[in-house]
C-alpha atoms as a PDB file:
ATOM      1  CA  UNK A   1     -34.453 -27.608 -17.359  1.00  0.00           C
ATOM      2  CA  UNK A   2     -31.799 -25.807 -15.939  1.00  0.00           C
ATOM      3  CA  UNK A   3     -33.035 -26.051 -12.336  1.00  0.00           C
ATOM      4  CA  UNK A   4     -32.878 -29.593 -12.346  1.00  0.00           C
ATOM      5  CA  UNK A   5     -29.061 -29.479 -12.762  1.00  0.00           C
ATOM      6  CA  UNK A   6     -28.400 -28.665  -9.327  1.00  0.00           C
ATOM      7  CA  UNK A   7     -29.540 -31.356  -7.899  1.00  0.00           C
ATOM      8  CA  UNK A   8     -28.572 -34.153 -10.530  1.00  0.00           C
ATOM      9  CA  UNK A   9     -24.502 -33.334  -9.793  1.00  0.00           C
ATOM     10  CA  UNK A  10     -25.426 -33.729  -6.055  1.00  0.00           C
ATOM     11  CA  UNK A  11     -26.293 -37.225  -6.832  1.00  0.00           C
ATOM     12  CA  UNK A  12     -23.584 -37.572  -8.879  1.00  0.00           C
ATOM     13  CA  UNK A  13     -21.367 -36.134  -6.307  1.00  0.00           C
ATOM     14  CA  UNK A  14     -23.503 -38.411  -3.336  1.00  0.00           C
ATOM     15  CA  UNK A  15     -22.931 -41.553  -5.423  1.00  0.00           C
ATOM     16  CA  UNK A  16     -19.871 -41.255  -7.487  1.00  0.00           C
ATOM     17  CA  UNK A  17     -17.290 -42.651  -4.807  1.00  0.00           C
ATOM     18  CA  UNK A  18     -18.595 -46.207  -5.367  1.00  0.00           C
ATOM     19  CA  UNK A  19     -19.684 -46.699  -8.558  1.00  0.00           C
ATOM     20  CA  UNK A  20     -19.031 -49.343 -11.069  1.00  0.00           C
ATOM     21  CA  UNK A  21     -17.193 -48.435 -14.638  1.00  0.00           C
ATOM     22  CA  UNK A  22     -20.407 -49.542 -16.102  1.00  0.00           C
ATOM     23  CA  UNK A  23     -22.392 -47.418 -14.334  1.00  0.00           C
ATOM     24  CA  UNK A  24     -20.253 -44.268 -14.393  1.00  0.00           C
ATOM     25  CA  UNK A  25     -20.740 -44.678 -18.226  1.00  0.00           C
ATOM     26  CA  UNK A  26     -23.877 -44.500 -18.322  1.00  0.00           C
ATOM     27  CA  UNK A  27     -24.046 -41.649 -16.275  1.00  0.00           C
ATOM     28  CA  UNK A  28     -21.743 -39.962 -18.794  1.00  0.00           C
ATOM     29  CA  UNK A  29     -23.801 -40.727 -21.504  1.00  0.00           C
ATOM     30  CA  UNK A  30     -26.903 -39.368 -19.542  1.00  0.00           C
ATOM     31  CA  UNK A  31     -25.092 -36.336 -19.199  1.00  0.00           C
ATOM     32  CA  UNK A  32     -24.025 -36.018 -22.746  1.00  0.00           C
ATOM     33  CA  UNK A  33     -27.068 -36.167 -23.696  1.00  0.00           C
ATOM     34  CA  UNK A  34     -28.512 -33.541 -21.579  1.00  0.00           C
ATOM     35  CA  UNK A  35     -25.850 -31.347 -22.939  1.00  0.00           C
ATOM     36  CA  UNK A  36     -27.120 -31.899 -26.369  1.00  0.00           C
ATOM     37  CA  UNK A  37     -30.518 -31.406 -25.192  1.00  0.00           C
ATOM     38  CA  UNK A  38     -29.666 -27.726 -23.764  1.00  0.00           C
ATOM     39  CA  UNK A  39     -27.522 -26.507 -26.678  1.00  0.00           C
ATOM     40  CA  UNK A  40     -30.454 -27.406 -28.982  1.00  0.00           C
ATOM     41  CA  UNK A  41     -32.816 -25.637 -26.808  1.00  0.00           C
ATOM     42  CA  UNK A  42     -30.596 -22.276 -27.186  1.00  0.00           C
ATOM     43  CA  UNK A  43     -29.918 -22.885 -30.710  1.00  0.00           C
ATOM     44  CA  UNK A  44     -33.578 -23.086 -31.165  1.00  0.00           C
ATOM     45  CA  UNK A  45     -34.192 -20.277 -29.185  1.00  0.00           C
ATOM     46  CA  UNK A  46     -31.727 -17.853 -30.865  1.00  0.00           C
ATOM     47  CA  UNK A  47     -33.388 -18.830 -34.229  1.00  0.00           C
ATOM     48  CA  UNK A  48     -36.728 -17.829 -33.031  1.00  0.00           C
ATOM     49  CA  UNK A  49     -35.205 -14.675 -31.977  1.00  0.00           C
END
């Protein structure tokens, strides 16, 4: 998962200068999400542990 990071803020960096407000919340949402996503995978993982 964390590989793919990389190369999504590229995009985001590529296509952020025209972007609609619309859009640009969406994106954030996207990224929240993702966030979410990777704290759960080390909360997970330091409860196997």
């Amino acid at each position: 998962m964390l590989y793919r990071l990389p190369q999504s803020l590229k995009w985001l960096r590529v296509g952020g200068s025209h972007r609609s407000k619309q859009e640009r919340q969406i994106v954030r949402s996207l990224l929240a999400f993702a966030g979410a996503l990777l704290v759960m995978d080390v909360v997970l993982l330091s409860a196997l542990r």
